[in-house]
Protein backbone atom coordinates (compact mmCIF):
# COMPACT_ATOMS: atom_id res chain seq x y z
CA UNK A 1 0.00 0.00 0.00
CA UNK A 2 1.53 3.16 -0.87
CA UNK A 3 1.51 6.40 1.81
CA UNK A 4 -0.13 9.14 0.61
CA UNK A 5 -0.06 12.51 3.06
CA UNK A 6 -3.53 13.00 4.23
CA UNK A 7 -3.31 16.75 2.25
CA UNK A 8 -2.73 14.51 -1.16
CA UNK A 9 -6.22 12.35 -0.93
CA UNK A 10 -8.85 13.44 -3.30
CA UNK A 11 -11.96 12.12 -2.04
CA UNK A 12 -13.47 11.23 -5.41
CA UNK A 13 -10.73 8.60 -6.13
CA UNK A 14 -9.03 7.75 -3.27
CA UNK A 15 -9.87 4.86 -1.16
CA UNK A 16 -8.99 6.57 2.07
CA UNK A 17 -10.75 9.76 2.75
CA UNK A 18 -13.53 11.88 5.02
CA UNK A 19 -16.13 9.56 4.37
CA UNK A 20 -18.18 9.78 7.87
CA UNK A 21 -20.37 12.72 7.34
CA UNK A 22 -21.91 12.44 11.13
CA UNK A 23 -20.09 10.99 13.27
CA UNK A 24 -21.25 8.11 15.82
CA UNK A 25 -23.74 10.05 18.09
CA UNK A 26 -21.86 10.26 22.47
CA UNK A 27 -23.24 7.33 24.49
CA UNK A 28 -23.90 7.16 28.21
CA UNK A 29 -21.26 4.89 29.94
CA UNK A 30 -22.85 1.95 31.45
CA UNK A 31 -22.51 -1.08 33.55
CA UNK A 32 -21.44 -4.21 31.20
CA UNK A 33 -24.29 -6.85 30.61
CA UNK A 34 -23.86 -9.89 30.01
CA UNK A 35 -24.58 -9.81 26.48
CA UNK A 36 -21.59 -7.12 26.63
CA UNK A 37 -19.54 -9.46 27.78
CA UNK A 38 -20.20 -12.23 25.21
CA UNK A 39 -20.30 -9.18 22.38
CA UNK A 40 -16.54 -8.35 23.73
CA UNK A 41 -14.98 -11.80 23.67
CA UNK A 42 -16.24 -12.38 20.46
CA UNK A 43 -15.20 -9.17 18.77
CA UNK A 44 -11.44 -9.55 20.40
CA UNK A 45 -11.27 -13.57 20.65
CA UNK A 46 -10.77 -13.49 24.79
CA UNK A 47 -12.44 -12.50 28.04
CA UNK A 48 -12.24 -8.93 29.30
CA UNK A 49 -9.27 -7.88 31.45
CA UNK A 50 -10.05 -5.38 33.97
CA UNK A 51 -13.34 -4.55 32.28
CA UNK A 52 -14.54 -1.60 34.36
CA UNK A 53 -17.81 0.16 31.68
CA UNK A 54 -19.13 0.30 28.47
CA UNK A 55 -17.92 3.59 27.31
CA UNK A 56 -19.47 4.06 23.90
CA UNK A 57 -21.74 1.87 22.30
CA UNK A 58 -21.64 1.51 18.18
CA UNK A 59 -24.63 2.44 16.54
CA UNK A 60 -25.61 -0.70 15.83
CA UNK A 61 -25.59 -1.53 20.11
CA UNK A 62 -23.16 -3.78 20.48
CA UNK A 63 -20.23 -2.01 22.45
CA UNK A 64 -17.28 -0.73 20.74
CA UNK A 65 -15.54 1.23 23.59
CA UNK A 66 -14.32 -0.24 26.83
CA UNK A 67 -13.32 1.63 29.95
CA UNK A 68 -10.77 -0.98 31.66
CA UNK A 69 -8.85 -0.84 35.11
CA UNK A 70 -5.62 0.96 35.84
CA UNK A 71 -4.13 -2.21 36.79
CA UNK A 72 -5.74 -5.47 35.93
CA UNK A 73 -6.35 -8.25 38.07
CA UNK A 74 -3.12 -9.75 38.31
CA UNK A 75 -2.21 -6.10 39.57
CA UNK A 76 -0.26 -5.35 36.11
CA UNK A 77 -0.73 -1.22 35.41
CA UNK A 78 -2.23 -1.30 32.32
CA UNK A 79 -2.53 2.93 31.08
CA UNK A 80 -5.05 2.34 28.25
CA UNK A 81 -8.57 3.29 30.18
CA UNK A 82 -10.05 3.65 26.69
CA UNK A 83 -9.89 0.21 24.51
CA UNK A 84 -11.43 0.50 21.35
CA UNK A 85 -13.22 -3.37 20.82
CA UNK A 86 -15.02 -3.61 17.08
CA UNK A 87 -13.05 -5.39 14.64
CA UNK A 88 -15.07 -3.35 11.92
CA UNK A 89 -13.56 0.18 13.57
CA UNK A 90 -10.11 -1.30 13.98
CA UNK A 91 -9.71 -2.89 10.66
CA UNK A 92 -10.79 0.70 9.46
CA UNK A 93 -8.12 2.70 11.69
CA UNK A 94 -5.45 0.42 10.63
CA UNK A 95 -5.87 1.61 6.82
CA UNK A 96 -5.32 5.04 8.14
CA UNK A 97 -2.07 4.07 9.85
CA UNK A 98 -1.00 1.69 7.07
CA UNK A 99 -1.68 5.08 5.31
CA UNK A 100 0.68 6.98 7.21
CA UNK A 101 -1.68 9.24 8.79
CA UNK A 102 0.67 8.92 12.47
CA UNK A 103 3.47 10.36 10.88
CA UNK A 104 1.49 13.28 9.34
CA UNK A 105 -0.35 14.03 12.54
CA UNK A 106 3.01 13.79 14.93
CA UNK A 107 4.59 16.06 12.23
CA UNK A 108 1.72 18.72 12.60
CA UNK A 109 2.06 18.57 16.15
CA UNK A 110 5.66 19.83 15.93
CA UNK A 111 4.80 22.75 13.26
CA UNK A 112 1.22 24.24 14.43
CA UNK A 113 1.37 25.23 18.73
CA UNK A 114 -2.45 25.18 18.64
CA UNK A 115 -2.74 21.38 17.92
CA UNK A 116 -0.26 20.80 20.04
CA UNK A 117 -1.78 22.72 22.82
CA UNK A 118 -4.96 20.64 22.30
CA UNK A 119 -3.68 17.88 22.24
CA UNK A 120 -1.20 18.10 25.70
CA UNK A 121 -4.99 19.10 26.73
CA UNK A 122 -6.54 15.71 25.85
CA UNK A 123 -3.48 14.07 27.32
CA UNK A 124 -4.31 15.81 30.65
CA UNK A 125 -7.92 15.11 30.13
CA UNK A 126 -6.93 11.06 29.33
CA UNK A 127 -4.62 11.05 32.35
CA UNK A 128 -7.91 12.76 34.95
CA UNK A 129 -10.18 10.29 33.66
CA UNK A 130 -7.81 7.72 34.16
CA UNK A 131 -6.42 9.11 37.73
CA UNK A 132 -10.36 9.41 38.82
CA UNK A 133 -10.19 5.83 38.56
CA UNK A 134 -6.67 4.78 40.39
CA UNK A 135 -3.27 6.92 40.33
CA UNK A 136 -0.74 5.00 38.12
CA UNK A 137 2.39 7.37 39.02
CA UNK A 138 4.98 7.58 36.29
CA UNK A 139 2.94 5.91 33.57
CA UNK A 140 2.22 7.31 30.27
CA UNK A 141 -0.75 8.87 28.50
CA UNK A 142 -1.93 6.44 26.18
CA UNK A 143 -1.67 6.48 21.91
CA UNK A 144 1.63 8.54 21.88
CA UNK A 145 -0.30 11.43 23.75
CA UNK A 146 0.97 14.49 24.10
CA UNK A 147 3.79 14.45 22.02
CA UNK A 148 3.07 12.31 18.96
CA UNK A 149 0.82 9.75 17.73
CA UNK A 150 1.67 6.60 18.25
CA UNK A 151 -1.47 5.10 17.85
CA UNK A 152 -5.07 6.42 16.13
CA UNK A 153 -7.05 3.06 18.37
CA UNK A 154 -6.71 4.65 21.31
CA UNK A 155 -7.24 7.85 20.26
CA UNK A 156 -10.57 7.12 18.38
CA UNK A 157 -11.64 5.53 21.46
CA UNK A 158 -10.93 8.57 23.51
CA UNK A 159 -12.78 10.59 21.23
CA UNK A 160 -15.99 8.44 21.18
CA UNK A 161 -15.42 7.46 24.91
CA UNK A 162 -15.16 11.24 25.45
CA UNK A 163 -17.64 13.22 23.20
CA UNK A 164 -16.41 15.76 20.21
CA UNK A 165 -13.73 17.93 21.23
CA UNK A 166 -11.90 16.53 23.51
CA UNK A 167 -9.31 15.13 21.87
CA UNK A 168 -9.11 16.70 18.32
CA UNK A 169 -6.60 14.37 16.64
CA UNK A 170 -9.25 11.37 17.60
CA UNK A 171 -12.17 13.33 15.95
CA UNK A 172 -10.30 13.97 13.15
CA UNK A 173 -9.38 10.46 12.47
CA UNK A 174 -13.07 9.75 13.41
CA UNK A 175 -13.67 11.64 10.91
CA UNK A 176 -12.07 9.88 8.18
CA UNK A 177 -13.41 6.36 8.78
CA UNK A 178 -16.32 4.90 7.00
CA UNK A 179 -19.36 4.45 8.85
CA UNK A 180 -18.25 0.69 10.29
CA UNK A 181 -21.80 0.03 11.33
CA UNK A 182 -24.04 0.93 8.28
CA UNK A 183 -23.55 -3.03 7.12
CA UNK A 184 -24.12 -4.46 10.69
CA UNK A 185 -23.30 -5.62 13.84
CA UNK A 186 -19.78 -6.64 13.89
CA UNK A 187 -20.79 -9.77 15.84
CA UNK A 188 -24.18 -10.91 17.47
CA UNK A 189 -25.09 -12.83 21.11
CA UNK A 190 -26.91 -15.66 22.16
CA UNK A 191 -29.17 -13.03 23.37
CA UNK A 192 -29.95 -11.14 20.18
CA UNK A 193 -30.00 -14.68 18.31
CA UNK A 194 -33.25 -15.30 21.05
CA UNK A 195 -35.10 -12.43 19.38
């Protein structure tokens, strides 16, 4: 696959472009069910670790942010609160890194101070949610934050997990994902099977 800066894309021919015209409407966090439970091990092939919420749910209902545990249960810090789940979403945010869409962003953040500045302010807002929860001292940010990109996942999950404008680097690869869910679930439960 070749890497073409984000600036180069024209939207009428190239695959990879702002194709999410609205993006997935903010969720309430909630309690997992146990149809959230099954919906997670099937969309990442294992049981939760330190599964804490359901921190944005996909339009189509089935979760596709988790909110997870400072430390799991083993007592292992683990810094990613946010873990985006849907295979649809991540299969979608890997084209944009295959696409070199990190590199881009991380060199933005060294040329323009007001990205940067918003973006050191969704790495503080990351590290309260996260500190709300349990204190992991010396421990990063998560997804590169605040000083490059080092991973659009986590990001994307921040942004849905967090609402527009929180964390403008994860709306704006939000932005330029296909709409994941207009073609279905990305996996169904025992319990939707029932119905």
């Amino acid at each position: 696959m070749t890497r073409v800066p984000l600036s180069d894309l024209n939207p009428e021919k190239d695959s990879l472009k702002t194709v999410m015209e609205t993006p997935p409407p903010t969720t309430p966090r909630t309690e997992p069910t146990d149809a959230d439970v099954e919906a997670f091990k099937q969309q990442l092939g294992r049981p939760p670790r330190g599964l804490r919420a359901i921190a944005h749910r996909c339009p189509c209902g089935q979760p596709d942010v988790v909110e997870t545990a400072p430390r799991l249960p083993d007592g292992t810090p683990f810094p990613t609160l946010y873990y985006l789940t849907c295979p649809k979403a991540n299969s979608a945010i890997g084209t944009l890194e295959a696409n070199g869409v990190m590199k881009e962003m991380t060199e933005r953040l060294a040329s323009d101070p007001e990205l940067a500045a918003a973006y050191r302010a969704a790495h503080e807002d990351y590290i309260r949610r996260r500190d709300e929860i349990e204190e992991l001292r010396n421990f990063p940010s998560a997804g590169g934050m605040p000083d490059r990109v080092k991973c659009l996942h986590v990001l994307v999950a921040h942004s849905l997990a967090a609402g527009p404008g929180v964390n403008p680097l994860g709306d704006e690869a939000l932005a330029m994902l296909p709409e994941w869910w207009r073609k279905g679930a990305c996996v169904t439960t025992a319990e939707e099977d029932a119905q």
